[in-house]
PDB file of N, CA and C in Angstrom:
ATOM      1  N   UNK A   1      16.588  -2.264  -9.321  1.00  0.00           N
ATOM      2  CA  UNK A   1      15.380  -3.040  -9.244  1.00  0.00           C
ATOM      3  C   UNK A   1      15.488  -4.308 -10.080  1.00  0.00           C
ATOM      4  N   UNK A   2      16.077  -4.642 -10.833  1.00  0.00           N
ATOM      5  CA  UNK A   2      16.532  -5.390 -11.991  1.00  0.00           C
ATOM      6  C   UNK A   2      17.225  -6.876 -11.211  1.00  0.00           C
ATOM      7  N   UNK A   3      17.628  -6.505 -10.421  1.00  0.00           N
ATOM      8  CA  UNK A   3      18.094  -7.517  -9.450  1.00  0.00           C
ATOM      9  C   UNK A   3      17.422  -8.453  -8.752  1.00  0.00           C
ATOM     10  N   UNK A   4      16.275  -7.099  -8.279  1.00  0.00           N
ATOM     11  CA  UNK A   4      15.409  -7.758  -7.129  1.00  0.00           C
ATOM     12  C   UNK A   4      14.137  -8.598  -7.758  1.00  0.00           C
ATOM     13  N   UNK A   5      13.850  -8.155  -9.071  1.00  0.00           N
ATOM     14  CA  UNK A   5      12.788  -8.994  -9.820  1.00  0.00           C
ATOM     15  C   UNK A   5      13.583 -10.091 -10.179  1.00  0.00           C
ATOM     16  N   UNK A   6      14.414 -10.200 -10.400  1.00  0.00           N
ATOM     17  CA  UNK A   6      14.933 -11.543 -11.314  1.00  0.00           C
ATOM     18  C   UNK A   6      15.038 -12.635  -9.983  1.00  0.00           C
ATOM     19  N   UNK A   7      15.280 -12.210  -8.698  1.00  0.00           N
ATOM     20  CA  UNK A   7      15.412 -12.842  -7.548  1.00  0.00           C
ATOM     21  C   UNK A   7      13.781 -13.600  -7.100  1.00  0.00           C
ATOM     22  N   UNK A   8      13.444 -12.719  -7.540  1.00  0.00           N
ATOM     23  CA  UNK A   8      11.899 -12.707  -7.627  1.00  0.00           C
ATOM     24  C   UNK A   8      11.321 -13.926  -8.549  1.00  0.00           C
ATOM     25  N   UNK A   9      11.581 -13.501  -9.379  1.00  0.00           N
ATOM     26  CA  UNK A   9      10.952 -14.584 -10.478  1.00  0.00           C
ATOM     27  C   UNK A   9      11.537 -15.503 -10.476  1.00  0.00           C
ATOM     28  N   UNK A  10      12.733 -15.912 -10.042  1.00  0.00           N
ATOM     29  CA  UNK A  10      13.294 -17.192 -10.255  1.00  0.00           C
ATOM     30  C   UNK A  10      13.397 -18.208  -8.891  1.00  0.00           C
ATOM     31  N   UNK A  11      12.418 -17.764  -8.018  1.00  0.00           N
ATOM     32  CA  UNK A  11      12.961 -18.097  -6.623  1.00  0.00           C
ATOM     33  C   UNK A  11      12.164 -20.019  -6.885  1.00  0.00           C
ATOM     34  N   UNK A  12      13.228 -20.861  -6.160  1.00  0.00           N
ATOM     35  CA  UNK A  12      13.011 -21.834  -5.933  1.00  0.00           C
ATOM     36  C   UNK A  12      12.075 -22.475  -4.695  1.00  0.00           C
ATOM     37  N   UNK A  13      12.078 -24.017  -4.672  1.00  0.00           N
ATOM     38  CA  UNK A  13      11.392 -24.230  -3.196  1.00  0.00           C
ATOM     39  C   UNK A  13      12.405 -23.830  -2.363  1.00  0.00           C
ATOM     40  N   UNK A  14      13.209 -24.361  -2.442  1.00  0.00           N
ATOM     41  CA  UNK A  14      14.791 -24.273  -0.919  1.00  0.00           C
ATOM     42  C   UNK A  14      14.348 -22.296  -1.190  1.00  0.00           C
ATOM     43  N   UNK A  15      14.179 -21.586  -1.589  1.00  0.00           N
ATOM     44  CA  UNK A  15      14.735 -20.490  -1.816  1.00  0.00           C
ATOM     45  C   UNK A  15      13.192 -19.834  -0.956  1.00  0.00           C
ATOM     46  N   UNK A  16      12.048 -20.333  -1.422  1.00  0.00           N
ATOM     47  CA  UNK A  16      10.424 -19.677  -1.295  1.00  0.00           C
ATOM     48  C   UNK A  16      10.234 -20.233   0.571  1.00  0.00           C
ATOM     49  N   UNK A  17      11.347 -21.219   0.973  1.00  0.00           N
ATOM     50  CA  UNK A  17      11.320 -21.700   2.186  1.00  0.00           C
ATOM     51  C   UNK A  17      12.116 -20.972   3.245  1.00  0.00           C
ATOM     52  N   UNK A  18      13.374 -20.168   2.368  1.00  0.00           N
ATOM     53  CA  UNK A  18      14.049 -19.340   3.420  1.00  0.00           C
ATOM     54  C   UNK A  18      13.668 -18.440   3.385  1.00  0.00           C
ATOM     55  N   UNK A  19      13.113 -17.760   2.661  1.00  0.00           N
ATOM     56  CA  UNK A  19      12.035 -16.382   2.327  1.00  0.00           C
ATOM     57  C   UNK A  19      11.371 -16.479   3.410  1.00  0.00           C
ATOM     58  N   UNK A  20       9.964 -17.237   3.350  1.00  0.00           N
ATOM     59  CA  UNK A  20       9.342 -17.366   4.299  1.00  0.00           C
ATOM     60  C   UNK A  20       9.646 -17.694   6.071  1.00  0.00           C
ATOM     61  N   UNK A  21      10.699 -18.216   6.052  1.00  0.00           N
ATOM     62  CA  UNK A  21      11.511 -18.295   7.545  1.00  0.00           C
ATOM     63  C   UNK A  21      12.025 -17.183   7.979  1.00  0.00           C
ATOM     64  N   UNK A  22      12.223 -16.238   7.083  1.00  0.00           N
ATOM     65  CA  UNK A  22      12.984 -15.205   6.791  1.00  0.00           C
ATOM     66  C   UNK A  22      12.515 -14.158   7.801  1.00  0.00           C
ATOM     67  N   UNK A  23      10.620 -13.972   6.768  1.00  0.00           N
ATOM     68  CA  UNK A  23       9.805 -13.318   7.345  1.00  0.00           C
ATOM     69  C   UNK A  23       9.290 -13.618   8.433  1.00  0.00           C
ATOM     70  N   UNK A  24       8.996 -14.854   8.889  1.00  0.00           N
ATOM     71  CA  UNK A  24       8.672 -14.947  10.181  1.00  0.00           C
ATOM     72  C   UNK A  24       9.370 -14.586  11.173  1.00  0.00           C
ATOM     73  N   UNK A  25      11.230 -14.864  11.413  1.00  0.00           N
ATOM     74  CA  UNK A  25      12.098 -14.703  12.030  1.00  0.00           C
ATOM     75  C   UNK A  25      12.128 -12.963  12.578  1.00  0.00           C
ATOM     76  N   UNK A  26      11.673 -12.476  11.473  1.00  0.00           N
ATOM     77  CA  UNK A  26      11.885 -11.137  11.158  1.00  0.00           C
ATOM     78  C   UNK A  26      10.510 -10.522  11.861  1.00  0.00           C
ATOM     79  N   UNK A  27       9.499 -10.506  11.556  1.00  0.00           N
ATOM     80  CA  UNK A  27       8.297 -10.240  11.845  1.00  0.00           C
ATOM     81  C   UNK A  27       8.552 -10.560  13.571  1.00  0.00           C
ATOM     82  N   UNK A  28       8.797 -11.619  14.137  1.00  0.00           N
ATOM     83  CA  UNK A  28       8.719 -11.906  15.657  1.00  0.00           C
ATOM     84  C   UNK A  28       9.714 -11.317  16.493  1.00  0.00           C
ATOM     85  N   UNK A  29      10.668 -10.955  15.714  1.00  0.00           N
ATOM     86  CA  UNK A  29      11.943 -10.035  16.152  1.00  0.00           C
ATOM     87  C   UNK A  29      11.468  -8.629  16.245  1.00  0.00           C
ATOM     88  N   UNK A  30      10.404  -8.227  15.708  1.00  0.00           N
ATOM     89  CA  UNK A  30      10.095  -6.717  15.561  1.00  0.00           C
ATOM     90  C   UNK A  30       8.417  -6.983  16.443  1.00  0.00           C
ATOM     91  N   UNK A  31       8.585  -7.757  17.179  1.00  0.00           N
ATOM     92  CA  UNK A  31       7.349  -8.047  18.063  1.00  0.00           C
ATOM     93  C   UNK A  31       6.140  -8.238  17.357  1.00  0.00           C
ATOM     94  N   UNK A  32       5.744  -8.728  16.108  1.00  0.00           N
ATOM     95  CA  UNK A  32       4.329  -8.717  15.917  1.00  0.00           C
ATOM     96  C   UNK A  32       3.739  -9.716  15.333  1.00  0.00           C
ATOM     97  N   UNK A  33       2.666  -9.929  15.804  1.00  0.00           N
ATOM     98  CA  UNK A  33       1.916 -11.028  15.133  1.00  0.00           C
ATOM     99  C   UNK A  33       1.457 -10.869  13.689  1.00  0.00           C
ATOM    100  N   UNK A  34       0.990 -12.167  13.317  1.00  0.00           N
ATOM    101  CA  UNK A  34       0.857 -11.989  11.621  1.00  0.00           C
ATOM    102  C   UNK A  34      -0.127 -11.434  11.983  1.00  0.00           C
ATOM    103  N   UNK A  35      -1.349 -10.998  12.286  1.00  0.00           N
ATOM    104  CA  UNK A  35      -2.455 -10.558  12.497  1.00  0.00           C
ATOM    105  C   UNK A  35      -2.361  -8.698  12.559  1.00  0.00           C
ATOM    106  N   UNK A  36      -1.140  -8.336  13.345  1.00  0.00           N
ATOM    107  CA  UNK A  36      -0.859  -7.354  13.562  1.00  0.00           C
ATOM    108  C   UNK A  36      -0.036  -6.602  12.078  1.00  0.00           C
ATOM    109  N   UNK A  37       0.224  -7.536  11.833  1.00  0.00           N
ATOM    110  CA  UNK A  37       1.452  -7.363  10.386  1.00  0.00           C
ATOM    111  C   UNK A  37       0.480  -6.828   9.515  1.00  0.00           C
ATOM    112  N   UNK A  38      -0.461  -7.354   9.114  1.00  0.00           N
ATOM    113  CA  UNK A  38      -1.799  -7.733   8.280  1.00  0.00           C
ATOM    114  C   UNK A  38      -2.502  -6.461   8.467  1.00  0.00           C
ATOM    115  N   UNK A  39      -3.056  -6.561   9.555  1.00  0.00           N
ATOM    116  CA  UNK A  39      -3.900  -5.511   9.269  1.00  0.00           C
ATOM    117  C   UNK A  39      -3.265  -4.287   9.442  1.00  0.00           C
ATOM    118  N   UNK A  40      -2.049  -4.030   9.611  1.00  0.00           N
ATOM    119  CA  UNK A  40      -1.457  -2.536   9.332  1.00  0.00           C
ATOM    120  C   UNK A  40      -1.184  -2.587   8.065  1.00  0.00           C
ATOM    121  N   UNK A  41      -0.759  -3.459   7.697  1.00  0.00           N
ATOM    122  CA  UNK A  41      -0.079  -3.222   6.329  1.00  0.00           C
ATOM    123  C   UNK A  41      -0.911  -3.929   4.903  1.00  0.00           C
ATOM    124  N   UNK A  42      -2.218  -3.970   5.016  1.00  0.00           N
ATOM    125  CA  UNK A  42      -2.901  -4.511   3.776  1.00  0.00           C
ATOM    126  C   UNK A  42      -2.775  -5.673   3.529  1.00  0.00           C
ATOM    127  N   UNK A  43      -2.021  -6.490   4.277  1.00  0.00           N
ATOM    128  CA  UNK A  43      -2.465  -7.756   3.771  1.00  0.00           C
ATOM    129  C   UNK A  43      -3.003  -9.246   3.993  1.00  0.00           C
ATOM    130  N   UNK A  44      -3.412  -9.994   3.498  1.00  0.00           N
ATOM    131  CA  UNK A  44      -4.568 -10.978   3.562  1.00  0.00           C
ATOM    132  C   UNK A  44      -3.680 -12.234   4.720  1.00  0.00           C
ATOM    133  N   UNK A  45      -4.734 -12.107   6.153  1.00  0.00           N
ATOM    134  CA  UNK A  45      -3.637 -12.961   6.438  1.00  0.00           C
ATOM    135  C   UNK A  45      -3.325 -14.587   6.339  1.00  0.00           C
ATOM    136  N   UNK A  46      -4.062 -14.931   5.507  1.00  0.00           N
ATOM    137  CA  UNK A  46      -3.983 -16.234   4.717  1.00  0.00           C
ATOM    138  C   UNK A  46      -3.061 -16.572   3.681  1.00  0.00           C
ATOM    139  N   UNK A  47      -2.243 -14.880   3.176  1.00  0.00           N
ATOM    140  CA  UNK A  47      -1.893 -14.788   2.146  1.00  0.00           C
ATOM    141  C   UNK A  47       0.303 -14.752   3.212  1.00  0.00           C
ATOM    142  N   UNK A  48      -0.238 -13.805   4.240  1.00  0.00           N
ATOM    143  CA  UNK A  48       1.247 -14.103   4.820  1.00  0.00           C
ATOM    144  C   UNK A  48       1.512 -15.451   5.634  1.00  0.00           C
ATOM    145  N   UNK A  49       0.411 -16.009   6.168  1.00  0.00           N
ATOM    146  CA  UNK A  49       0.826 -17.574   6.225  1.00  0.00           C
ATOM    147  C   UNK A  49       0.968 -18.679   5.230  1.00  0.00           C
ATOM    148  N   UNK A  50       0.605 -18.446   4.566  1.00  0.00           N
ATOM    149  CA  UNK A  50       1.400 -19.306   2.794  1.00  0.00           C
ATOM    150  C   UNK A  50       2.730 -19.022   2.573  1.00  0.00           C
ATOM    151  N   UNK A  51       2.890 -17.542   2.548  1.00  0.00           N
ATOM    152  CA  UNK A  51       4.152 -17.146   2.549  1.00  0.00           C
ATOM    153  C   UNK A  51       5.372 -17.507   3.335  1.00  0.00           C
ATOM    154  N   UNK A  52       4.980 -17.913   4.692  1.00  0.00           N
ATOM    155  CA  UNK A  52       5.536 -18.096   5.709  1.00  0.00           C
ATOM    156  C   UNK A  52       6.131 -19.390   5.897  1.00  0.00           C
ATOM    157  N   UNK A  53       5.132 -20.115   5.353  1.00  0.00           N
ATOM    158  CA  UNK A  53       5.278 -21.792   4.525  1.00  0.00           C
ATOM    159  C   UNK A  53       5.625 -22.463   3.926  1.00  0.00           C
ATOM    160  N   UNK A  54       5.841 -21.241   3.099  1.00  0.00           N
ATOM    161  CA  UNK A  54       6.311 -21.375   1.252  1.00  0.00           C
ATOM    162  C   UNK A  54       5.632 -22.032   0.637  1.00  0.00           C
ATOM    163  N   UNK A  55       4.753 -21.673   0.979  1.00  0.00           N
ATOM    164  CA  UNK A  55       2.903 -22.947   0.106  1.00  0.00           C
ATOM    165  C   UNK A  55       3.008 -22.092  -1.045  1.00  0.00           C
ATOM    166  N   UNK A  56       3.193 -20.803  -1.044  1.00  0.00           N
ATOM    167  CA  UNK A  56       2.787 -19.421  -2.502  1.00  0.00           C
ATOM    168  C   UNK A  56       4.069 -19.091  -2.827  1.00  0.00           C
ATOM    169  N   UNK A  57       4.145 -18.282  -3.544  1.00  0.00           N
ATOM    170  CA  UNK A  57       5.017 -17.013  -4.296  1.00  0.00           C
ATOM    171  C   UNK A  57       4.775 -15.752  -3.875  1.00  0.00           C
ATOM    172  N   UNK A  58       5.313 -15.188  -2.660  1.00  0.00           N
ATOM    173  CA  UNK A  58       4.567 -13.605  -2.782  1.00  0.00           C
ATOM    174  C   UNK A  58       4.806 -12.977  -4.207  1.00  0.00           C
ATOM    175  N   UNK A  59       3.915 -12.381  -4.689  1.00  0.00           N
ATOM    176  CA  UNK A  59       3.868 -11.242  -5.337  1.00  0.00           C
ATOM    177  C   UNK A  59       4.634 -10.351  -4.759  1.00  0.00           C
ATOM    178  N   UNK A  60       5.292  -9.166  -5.951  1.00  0.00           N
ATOM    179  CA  UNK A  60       5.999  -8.110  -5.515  1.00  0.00           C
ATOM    180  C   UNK A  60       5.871  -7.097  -4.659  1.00  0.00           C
ATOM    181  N   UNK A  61       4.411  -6.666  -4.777  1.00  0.00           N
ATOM    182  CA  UNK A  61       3.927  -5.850  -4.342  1.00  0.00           C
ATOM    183  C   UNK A  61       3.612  -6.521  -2.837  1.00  0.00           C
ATOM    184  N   UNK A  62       3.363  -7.347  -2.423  1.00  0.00           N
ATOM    185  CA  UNK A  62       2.902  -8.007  -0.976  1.00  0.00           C
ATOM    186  C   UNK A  62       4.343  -8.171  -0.264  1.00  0.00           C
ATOM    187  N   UNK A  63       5.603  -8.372  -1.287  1.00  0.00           N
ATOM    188  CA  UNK A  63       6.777  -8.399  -0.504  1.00  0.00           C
ATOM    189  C   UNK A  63       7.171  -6.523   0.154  1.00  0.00           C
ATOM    190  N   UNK A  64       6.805  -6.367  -0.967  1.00  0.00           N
ATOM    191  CA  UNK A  64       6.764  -4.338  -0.625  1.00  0.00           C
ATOM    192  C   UNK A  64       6.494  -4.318   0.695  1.00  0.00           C
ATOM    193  N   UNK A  65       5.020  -4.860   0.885  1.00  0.00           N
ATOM    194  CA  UNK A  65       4.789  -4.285   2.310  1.00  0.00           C
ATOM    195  C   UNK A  65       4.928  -5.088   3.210  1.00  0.00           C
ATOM    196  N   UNK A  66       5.479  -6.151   2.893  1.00  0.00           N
ATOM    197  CA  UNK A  66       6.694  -6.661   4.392  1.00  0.00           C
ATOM    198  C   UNK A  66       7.391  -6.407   4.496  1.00  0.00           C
ATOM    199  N   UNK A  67       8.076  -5.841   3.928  1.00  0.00           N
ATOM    200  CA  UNK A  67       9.133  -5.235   4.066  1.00  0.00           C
ATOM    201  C   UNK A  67       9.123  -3.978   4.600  1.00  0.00           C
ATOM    202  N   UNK A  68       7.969  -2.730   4.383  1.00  0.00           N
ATOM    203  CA  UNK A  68       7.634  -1.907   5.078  1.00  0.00           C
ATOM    204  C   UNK A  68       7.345  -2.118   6.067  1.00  0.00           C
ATOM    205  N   UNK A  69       6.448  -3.183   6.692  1.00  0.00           N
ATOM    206  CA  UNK A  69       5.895  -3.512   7.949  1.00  0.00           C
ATOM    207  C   UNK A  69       7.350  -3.548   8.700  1.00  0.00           C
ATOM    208  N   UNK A  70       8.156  -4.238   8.042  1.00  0.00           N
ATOM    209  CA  UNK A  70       9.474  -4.495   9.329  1.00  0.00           C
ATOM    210  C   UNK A  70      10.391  -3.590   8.967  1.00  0.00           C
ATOM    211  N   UNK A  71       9.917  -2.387   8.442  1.00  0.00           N
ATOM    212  CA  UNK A  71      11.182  -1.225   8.509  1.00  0.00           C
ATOM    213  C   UNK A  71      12.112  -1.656   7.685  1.00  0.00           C
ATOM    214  N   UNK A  72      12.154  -1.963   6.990  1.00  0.00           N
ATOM    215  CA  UNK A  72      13.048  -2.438   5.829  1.00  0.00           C
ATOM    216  C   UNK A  72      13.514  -2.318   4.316  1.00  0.00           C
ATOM    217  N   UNK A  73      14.093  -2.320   3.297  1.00  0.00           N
ATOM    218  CA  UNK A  73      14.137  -2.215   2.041  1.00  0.00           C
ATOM    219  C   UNK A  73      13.687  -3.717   1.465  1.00  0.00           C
ATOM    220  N   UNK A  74      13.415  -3.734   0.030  1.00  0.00           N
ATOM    221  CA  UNK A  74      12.703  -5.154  -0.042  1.00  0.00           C
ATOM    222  C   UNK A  74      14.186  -5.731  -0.189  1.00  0.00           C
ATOM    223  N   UNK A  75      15.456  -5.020  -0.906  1.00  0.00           N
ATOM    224  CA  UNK A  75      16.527  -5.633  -1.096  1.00  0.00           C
ATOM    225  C   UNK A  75      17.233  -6.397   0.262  1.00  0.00           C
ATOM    226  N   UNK A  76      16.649  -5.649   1.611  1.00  0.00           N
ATOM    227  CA  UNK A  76      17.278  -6.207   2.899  1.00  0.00           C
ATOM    228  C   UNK A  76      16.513  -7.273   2.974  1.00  0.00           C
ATOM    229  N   UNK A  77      15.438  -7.197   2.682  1.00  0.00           N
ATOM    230  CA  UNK A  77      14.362  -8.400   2.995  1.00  0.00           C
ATOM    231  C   UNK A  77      14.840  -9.899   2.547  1.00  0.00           C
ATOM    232  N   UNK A  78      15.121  -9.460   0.983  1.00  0.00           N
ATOM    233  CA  UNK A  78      15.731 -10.646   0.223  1.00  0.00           C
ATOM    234  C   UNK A  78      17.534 -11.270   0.701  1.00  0.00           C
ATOM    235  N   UNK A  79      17.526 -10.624   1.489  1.00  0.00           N
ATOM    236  CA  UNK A  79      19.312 -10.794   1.334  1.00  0.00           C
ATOM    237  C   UNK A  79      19.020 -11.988   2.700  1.00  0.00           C
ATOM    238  N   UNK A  80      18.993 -13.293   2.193  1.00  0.00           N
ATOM    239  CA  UNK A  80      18.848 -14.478   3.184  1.00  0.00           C
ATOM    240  C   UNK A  80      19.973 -15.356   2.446  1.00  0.00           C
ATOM    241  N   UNK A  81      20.331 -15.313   1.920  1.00  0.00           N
ATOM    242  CA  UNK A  81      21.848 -16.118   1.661  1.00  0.00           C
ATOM    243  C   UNK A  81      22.554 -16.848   2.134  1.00  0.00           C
TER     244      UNK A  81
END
């Protein structure tokens, strides 16, 4: 886990921009709308289009459950390299 916070906390713009491309790419590949994403999985959907943007920082816990939403580990989530 030590990994994935420090990835976390230190993420840049270039970095908060492939994140968010990341998730979208990802999210539309697994068929669903942010709307659909959202309301299965708790979260605000104002909060995953920022994300999507890289307008915000997800929080840890909001990356958690995108990463659940798309069947995933958060470590797969992050691995955009």
């Amino acid at each position: 886990m030590g990994k994935i916070f420090i990835k976390i906390a230190c993420m840049q713009d270039k970095e908060l921009i492939k994140l968010g491309k990341r998730i979208e790419e990802l999210r539309e590949k697994a068929g669903l709308t942010m709307s659909a994403l959202c309301f299965r999985h708790g979260i605000e959907l104002s909060t995953l289009s920022r994300i999507e943007k890289a307008q915000v920082e997800a929080k840890y816990r909001t990356l958690l459950r995108i990463a659940e939403a798309l069947n995933m580990t958060l470590s797969e989530l992050l691995d955009f390299e």
